[in-house]
Structures are given as structure tokens and as C-alpha cells.
PDB file of N, CA and C in Angstrom:
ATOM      1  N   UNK A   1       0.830  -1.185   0.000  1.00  0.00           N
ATOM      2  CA  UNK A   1       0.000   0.000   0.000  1.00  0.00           C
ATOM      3  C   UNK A   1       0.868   1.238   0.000  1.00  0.00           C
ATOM      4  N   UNK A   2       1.899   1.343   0.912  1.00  0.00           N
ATOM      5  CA  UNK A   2       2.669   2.787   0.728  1.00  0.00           C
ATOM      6  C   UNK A   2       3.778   2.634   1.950  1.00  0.00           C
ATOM      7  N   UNK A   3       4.575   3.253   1.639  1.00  0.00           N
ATOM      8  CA  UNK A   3       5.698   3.041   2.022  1.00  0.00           C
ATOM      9  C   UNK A   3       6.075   3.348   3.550  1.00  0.00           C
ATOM     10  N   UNK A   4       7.010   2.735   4.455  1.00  0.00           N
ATOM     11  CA  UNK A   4       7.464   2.984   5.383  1.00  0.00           C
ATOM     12  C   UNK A   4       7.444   4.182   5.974  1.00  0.00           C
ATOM     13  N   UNK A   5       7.209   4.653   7.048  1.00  0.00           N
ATOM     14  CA  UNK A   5       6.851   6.309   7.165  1.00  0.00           C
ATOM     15  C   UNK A   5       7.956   6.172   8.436  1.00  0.00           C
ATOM     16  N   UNK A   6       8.885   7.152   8.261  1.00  0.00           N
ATOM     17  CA  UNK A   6       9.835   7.327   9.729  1.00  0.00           C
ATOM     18  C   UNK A   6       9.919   9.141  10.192  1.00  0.00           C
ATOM     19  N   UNK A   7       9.992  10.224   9.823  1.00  0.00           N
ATOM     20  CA  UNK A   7      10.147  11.354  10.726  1.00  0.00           C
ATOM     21  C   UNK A   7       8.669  11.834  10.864  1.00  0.00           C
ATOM     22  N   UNK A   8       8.909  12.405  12.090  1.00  0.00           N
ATOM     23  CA  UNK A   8       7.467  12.868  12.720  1.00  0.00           C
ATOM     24  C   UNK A   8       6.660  13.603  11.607  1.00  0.00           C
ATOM     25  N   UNK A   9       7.448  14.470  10.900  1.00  0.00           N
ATOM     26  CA  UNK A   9       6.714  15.579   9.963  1.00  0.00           C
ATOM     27  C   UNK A   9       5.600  14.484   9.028  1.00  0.00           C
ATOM     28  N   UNK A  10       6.166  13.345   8.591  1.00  0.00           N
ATOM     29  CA  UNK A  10       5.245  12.448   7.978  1.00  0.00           C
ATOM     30  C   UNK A  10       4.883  11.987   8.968  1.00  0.00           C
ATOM     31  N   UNK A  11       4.575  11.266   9.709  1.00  0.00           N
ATOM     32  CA  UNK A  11       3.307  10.747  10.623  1.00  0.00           C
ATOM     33  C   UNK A  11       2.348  11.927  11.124  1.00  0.00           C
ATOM     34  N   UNK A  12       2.934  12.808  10.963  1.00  0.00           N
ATOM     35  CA  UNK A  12       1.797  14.329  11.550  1.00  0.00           C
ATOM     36  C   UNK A  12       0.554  14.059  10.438  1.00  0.00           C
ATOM     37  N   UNK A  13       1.445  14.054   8.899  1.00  0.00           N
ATOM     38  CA  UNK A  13       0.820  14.517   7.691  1.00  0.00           C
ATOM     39  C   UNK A  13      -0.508  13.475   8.097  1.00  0.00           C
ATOM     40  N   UNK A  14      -0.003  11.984   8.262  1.00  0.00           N
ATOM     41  CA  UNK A  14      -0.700  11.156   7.578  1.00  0.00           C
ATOM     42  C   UNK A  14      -1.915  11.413   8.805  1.00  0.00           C
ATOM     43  N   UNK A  15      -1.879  11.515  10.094  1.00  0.00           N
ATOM     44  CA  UNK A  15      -2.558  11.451  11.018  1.00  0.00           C
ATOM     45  C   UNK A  15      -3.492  12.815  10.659  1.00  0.00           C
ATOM     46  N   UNK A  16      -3.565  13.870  10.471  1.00  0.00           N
ATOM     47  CA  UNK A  16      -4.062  14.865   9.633  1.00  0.00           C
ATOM     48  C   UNK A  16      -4.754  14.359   8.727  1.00  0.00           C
ATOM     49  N   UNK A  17      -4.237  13.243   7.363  1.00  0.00           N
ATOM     50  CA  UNK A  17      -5.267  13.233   6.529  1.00  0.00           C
ATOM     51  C   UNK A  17      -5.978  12.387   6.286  1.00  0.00           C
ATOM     52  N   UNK A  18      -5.786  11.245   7.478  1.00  0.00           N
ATOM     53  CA  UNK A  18      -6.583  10.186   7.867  1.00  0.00           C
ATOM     54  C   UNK A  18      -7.601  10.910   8.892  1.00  0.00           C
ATOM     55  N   UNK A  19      -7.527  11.822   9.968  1.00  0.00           N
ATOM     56  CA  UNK A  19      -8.555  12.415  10.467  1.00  0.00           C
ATOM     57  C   UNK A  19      -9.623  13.275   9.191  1.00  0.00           C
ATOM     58  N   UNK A  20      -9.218  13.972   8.751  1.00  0.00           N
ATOM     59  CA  UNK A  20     -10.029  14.844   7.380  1.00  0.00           C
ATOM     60  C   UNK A  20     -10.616  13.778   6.900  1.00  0.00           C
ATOM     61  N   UNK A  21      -9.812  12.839   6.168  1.00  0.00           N
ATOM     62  CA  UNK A  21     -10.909  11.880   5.570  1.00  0.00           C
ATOM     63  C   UNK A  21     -12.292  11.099   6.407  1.00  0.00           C
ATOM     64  N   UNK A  22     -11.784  10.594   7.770  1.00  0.00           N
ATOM     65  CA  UNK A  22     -12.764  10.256   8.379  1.00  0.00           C
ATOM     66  C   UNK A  22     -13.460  11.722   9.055  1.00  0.00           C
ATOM     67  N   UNK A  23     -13.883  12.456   9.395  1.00  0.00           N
ATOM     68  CA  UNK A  23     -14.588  13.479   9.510  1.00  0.00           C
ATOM     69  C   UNK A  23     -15.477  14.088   7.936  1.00  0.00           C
ATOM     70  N   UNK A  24     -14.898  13.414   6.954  1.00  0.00           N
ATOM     71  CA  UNK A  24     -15.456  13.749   6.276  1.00  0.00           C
ATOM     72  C   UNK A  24     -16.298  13.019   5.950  1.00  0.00           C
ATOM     73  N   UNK A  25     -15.933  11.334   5.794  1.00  0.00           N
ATOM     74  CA  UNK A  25     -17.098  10.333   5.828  1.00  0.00           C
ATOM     75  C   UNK A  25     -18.306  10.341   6.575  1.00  0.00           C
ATOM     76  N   UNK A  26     -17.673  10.627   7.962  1.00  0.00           N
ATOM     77  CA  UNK A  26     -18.764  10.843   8.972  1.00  0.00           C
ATOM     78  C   UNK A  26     -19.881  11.697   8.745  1.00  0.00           C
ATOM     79  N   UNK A  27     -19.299  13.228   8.159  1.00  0.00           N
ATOM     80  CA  UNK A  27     -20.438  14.150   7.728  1.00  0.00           C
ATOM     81  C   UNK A  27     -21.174  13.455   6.888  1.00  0.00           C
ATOM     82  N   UNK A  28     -20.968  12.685   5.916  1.00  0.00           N
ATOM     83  CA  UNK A  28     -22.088  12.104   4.976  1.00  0.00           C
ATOM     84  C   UNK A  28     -22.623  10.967   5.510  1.00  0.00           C
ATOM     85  N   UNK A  29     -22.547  10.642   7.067  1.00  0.00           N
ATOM     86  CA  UNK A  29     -23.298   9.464   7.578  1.00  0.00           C
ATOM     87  C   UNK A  29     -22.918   8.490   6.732  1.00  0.00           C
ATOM     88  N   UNK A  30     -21.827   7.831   6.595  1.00  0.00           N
ATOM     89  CA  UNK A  30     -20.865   6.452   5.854  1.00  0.00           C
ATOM     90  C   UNK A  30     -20.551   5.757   6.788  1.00  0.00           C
ATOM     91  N   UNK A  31     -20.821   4.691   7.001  1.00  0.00           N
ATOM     92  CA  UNK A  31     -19.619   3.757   7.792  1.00  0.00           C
ATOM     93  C   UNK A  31     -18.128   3.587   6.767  1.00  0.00           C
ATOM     94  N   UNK A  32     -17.263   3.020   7.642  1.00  0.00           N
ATOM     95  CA  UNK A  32     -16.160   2.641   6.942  1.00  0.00           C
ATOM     96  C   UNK A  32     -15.966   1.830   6.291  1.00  0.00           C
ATOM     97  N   UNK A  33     -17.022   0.313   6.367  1.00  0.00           N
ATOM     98  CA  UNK A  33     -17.371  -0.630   5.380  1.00  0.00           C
ATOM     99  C   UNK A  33     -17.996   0.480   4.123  1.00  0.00           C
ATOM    100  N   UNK A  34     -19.657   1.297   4.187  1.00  0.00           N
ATOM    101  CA  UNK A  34     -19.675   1.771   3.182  1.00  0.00           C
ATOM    102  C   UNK A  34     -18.726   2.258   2.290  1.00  0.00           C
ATOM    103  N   UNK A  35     -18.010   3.389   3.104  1.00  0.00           N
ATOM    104  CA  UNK A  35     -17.346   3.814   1.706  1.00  0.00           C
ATOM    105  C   UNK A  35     -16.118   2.658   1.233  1.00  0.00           C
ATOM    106  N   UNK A  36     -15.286   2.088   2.205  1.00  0.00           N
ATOM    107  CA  UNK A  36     -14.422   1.118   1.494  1.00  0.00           C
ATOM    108  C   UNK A  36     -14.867  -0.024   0.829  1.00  0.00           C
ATOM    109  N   UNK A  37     -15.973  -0.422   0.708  1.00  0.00           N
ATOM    110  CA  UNK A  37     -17.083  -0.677  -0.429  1.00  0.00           C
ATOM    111  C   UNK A  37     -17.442   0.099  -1.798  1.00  0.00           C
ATOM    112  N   UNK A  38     -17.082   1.133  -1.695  1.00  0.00           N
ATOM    113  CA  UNK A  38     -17.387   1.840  -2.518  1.00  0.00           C
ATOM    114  C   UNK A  38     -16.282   2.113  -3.746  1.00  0.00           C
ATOM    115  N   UNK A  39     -14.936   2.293  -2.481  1.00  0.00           N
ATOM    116  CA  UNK A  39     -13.820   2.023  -3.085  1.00  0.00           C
ATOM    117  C   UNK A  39     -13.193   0.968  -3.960  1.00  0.00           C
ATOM    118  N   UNK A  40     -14.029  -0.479  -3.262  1.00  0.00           N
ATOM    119  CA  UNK A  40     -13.061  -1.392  -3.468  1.00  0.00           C
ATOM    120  C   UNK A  40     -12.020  -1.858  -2.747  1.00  0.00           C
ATOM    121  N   UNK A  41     -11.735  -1.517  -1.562  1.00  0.00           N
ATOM    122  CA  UNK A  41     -11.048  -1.819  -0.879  1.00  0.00           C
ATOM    123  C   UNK A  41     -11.385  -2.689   0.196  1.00  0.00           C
ATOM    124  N   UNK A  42     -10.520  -3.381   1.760  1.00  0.00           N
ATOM    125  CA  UNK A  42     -11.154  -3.329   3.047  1.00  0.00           C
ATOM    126  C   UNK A  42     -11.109  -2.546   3.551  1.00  0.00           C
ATOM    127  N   UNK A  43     -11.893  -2.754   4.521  1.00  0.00           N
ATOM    128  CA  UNK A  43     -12.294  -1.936   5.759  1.00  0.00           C
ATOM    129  C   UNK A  43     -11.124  -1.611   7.080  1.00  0.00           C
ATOM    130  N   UNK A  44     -10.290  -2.895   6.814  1.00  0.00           N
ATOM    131  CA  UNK A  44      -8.751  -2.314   7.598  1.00  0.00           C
ATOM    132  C   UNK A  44      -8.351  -1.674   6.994  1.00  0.00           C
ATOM    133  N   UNK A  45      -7.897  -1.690   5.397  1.00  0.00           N
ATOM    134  CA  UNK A  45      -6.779  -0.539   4.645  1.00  0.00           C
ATOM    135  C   UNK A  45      -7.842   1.050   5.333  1.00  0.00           C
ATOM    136  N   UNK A  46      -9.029   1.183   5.160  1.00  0.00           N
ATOM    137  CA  UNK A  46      -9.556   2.264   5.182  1.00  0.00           C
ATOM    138  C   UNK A  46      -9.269   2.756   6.691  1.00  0.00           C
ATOM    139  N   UNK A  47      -9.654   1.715   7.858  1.00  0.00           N
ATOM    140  CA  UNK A  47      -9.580   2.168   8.708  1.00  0.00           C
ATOM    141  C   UNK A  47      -7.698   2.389   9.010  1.00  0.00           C
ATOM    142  N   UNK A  48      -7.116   1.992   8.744  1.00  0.00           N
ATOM    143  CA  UNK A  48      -5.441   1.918   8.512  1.00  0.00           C
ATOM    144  C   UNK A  48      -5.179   3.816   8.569  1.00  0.00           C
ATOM    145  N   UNK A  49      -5.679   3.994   7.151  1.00  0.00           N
ATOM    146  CA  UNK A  49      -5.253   5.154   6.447  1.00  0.00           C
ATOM    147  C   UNK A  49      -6.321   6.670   7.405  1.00  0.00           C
ATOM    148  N   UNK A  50      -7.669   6.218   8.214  1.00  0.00           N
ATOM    149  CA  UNK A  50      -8.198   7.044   8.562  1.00  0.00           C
ATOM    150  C   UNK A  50      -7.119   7.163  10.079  1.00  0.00           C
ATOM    151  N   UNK A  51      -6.286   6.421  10.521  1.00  0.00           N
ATOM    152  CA  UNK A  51      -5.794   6.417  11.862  1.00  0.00           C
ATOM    153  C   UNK A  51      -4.561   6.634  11.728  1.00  0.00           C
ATOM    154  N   UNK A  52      -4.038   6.417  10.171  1.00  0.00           N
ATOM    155  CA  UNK A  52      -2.728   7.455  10.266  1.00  0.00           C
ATOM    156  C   UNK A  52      -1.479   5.827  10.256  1.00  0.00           C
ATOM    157  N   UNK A  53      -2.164   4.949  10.137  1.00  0.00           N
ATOM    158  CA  UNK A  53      -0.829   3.702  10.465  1.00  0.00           C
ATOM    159  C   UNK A  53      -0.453   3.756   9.504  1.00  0.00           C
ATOM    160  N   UNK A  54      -0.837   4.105   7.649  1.00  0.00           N
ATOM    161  CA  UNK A  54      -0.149   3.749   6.639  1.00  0.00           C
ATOM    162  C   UNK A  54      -0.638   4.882   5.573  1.00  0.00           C
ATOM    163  N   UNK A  55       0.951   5.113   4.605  1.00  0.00           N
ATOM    164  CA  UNK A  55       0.785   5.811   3.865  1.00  0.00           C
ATOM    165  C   UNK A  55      -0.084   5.216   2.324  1.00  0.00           C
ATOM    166  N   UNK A  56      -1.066   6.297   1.599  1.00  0.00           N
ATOM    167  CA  UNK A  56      -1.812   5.837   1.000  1.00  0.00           C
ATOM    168  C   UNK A  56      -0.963   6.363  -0.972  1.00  0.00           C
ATOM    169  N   UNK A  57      -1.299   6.017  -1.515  1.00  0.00           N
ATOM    170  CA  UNK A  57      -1.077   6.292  -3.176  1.00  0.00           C
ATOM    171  C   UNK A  57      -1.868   7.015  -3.470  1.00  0.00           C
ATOM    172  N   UNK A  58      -1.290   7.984  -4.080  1.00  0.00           N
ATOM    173  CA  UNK A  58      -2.400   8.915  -5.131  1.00  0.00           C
ATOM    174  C   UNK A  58      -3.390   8.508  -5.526  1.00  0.00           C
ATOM    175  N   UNK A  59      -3.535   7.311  -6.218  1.00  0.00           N
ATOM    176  CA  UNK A  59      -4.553   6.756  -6.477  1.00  0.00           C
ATOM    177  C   UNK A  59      -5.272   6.415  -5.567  1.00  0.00           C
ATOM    178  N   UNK A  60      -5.178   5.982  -4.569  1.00  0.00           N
ATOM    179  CA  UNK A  60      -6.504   5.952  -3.418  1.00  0.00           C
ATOM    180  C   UNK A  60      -6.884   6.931  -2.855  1.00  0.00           C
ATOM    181  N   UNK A  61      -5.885   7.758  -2.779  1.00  0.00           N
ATOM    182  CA  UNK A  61      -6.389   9.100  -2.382  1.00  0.00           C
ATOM    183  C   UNK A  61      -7.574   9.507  -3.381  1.00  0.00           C
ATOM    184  N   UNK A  62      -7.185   9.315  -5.300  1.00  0.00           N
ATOM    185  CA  UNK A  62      -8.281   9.857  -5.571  1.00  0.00           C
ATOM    186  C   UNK A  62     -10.190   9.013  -5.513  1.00  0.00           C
ATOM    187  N   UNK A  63      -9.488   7.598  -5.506  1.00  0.00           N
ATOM    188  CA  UNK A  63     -10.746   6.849  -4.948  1.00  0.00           C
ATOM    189  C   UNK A  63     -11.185   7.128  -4.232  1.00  0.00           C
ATOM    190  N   UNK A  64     -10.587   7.640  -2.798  1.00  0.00           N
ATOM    191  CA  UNK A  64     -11.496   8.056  -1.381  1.00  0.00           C
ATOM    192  C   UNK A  64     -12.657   9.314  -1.901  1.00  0.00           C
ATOM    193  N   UNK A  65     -11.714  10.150  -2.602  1.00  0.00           N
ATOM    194  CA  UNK A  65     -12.258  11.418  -3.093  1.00  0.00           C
ATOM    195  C   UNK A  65     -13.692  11.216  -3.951  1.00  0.00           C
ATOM    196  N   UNK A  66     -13.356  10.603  -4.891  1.00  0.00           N
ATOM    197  CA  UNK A  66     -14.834  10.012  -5.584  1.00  0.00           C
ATOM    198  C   UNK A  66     -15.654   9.204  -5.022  1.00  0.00           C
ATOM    199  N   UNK A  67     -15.286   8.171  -4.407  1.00  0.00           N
ATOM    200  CA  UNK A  67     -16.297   7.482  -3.422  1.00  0.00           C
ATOM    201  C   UNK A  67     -17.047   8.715  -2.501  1.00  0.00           C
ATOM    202  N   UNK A  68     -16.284   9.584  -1.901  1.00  0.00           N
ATOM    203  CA  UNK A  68     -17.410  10.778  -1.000  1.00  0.00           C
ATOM    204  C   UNK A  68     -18.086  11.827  -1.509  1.00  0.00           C
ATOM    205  N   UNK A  69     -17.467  11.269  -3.138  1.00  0.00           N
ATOM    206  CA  UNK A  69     -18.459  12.065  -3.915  1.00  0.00           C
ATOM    207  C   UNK A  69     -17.280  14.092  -3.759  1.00  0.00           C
ATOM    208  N   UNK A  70     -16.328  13.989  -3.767  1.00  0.00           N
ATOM    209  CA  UNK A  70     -15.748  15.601  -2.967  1.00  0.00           C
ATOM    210  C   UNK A  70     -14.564  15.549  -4.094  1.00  0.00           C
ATOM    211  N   UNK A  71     -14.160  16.777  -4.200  1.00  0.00           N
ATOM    212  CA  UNK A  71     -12.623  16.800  -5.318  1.00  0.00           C
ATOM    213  C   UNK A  71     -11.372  16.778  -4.329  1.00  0.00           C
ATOM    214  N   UNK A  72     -10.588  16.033  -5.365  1.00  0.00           N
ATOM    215  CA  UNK A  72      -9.055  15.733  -4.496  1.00  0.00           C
ATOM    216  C   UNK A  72      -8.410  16.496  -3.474  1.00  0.00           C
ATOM    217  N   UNK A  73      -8.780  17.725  -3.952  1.00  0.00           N
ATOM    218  CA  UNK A  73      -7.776  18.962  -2.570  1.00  0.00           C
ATOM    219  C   UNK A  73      -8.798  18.682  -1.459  1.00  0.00           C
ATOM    220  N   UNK A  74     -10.042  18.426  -0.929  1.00  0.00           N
ATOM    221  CA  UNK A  74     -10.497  18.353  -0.068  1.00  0.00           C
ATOM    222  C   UNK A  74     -10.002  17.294   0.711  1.00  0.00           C
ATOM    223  N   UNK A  75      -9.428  16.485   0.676  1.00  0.00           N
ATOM    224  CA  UNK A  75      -8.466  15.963   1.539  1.00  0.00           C
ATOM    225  C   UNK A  75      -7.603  16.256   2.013  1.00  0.00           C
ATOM    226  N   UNK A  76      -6.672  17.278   1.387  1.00  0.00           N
ATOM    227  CA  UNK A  76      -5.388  17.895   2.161  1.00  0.00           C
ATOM    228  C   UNK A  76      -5.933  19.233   2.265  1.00  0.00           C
ATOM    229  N   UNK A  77      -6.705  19.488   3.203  1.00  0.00           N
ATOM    230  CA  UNK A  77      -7.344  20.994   3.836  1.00  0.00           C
ATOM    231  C   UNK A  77      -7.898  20.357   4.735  1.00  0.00           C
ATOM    232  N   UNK A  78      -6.464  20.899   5.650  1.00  0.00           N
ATOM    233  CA  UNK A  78      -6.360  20.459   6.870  1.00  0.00           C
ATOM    234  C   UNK A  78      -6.947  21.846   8.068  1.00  0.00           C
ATOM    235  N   UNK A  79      -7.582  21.079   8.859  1.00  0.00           N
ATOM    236  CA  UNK A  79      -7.790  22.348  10.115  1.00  0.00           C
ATOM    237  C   UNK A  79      -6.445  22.527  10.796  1.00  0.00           C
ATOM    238  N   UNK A  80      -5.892  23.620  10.911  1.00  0.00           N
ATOM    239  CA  UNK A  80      -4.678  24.306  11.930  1.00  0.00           C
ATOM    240  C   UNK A  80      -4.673  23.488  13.155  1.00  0.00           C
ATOM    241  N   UNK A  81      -5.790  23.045  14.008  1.00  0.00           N
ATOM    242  CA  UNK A  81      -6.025  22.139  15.011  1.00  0.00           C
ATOM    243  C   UNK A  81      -5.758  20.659  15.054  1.00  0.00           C
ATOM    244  N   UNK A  82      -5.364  20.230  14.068  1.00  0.00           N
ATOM    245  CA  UNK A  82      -5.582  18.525  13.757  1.00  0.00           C
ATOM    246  C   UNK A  82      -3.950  18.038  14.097  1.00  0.00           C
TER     247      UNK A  82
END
């Protein structure tokens, strides 16, 4: 799925855009089976990538994006707080 992640600055990222993505599912009332159903994927890779354990590919990034129905930058617009 994506590669080894070692300095903090990347585990910040990923934990950031695994929260956005799940806050964003949530707003559309999705479970994590739905949308990684939707994707094509499981429900661990999804839950994996919403908790920040693993880095994801462009390409799933843009699957997540179309599965919630939202365009690609809405994943990396991040709140200052996260």
C-alpha cells in the first residue's frame, strides 16, 4: 500500500489526513465498510489510512475522493487544530 513512514513531519501529515478523511465520511453518515465498499477496498486498509498507520497512493487518495463524492484537494485541507 505505501511506504514505510519514519520522521514525525510524515506521521503528523498522515494522522491529519486520515482524520479529514474520516470526519469527512462521517459528515455524509458512511460507515467505513460503506465507503471502502465503494472504493473497493477493506475496511482495515480504510480504517489503517483514517488512523494514520499507513501511507496511502495517489490513487486511493483519488478513490477516497470520488467514493465521498468531494474533489481531491479536499483531503489535504487540513484544520490548523488537527
Amino acid at each position: 500500500m505505501g511506504k514505510k513512514i519514519h520522521s514525525d513531519e510524515e506521521k503528523l501529515f498522515l494522522k491529519r489526513f486520515g482524520k479529514n478523511v474520516k470526519n469527512i465520511r462521517e459528515k455524509l453518515n458512511l460507515t467505513q465498510a460503506e465507503l471502502a465498499f465503494r472504493m473497493g477496498m477493506t475496511t482495515q486498509t480504510l480504517s489503517d489510512i483514517e488512523n494514520g498507520k499507513t501511507d496511502c497512493q495517489q490513487t486511493t487518495a483519488y478513490l477516497i475522493a470520488k467514493a465521498l463524492g468531494i474533489k481531491l484537494n479536499e483531503l489535504y485541507l487540513f484544520e490548523d487544530n488537527q
